[in-house]
C-alpha atoms as a PDB file:
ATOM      1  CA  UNK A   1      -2.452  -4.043   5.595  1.00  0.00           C
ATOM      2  CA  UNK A   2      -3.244  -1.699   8.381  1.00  0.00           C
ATOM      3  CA  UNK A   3      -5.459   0.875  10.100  1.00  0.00           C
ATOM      4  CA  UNK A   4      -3.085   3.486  10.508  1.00  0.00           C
ATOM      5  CA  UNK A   5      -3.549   3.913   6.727  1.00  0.00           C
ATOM      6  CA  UNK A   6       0.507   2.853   6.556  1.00  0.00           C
ATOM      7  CA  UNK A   7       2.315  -0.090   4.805  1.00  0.00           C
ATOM      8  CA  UNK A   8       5.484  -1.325   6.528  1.00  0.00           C
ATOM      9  CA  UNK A   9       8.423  -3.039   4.502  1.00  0.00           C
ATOM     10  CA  UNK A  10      10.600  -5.947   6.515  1.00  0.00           C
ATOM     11  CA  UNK A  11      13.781  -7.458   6.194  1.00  0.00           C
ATOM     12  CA  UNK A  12      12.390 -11.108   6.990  1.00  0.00           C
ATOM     13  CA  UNK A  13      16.221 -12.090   7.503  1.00  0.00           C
ATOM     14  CA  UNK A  14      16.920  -8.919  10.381  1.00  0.00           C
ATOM     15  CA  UNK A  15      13.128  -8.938  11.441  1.00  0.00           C
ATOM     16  CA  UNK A  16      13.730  -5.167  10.999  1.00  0.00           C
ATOM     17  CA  UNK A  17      11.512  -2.530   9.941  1.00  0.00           C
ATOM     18  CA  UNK A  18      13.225  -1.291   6.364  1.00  0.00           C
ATOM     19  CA  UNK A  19      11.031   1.647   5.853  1.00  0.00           C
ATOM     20  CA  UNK A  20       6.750   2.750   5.974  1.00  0.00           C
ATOM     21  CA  UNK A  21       4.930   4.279   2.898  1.00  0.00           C
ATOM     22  CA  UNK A  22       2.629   6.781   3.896  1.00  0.00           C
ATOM     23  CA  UNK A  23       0.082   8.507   1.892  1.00  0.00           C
ATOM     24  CA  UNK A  24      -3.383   6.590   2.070  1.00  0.00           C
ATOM     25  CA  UNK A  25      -6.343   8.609   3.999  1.00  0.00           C
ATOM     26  CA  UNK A  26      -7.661   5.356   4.759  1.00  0.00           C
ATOM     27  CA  UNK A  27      -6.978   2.679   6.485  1.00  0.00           C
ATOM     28  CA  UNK A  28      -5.038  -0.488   4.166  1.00  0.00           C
ATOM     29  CA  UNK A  29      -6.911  -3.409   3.134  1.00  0.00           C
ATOM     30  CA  UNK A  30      -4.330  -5.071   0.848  1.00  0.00           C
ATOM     31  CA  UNK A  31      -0.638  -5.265  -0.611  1.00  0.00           C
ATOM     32  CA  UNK A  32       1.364  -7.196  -3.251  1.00  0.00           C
ATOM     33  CA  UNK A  33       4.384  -7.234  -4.337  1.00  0.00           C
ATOM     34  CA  UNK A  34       5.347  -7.437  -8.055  1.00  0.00           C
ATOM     35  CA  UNK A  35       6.769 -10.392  -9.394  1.00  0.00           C
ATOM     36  CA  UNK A  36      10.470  -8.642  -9.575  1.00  0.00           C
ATOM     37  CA  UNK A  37      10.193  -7.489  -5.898  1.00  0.00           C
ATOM     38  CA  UNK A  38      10.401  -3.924  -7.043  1.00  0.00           C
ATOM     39  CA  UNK A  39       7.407  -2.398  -6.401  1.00  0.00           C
ATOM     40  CA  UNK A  40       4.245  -2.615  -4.156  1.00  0.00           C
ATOM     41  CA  UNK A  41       0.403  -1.938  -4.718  1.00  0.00           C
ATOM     42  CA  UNK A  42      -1.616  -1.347  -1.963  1.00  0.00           C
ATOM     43  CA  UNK A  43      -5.314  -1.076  -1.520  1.00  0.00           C
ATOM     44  CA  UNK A  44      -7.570   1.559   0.577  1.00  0.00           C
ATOM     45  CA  UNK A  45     -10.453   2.488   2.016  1.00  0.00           C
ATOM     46  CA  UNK A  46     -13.267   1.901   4.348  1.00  0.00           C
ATOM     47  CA  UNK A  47     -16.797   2.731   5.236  1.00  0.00           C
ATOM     48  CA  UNK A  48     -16.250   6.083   6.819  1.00  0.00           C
ATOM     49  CA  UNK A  49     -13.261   7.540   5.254  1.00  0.00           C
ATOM     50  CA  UNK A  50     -13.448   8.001   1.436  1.00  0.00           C
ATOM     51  CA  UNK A  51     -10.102   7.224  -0.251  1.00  0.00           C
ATOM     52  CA  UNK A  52     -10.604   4.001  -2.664  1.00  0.00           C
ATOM     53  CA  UNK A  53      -7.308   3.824  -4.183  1.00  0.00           C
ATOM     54  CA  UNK A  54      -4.581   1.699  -5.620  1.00  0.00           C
ATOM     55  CA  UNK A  55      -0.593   2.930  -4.377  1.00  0.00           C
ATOM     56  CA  UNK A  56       2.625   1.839  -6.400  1.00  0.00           C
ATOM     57  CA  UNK A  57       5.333   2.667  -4.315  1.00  0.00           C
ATOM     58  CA  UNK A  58       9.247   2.019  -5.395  1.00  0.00           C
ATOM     59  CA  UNK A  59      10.249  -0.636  -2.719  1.00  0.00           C
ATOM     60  CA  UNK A  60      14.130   0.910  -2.889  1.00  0.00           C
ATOM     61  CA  UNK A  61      13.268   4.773  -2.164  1.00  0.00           C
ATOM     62  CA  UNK A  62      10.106   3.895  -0.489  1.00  0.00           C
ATOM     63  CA  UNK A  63       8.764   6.911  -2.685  1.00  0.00           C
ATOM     64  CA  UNK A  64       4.847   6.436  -3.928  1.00  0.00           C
ATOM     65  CA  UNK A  65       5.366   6.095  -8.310  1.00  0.00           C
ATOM     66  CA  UNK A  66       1.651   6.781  -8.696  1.00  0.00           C
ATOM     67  CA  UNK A  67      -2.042   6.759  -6.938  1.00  0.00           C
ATOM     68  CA  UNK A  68      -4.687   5.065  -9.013  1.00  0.00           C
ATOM     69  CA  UNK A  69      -7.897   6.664  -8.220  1.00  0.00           C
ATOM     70  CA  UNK A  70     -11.142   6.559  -9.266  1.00  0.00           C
ATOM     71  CA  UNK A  71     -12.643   3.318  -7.411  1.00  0.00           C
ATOM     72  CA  UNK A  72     -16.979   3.775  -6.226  1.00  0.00           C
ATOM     73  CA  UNK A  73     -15.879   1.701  -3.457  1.00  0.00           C
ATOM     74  CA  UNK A  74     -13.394   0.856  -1.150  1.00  0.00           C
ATOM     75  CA  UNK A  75     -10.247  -1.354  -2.545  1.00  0.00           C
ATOM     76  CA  UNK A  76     -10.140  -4.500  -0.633  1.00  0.00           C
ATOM     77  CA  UNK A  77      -7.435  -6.947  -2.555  1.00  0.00           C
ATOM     78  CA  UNK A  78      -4.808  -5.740  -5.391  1.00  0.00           C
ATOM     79  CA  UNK A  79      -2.354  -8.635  -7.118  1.00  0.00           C
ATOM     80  CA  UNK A  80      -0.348  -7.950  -9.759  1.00  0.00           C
END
């Protein structure tokens, strides 16, 4: 999660950066990763910023799949 409203993707064997998902107005209050490693879900919002959505990005292109929208409030934990 972070408050530049970005989610980065690691290579925990380089310790390199693989690529960052942008597209949340708000800063990012959770991730996941499904259980085949393929996709993630991340979670947004705050107090100040309205943008209480759910993410699904495609972990190999690093492209968004869909934004689930629709929350009252912000999104503060997604699992899958």
């Amino acid at each position: 999660a972070s408050d530049d409203k970005t989610v980065k993707i690691w290579d925990a064997k380089t310790k390199q950066e693989v690529c960052t998902l942008r597209g949340h107005a708000a800063r990012v209050n959770s991730v996941a990763f499904s259980p085949d490693s393929k996709y993630v879900a991340s979670g947004s919002g705050n107090v100040f910023i309205v943008d209480e959505s759910v993410c699904i990005w495609d972990v190999s292109t690093g492209e968004e799949v869909c934004c689930l929208t629709g929350h009252s409030k912000r999104v503060t934990c997604v699992a899958y």
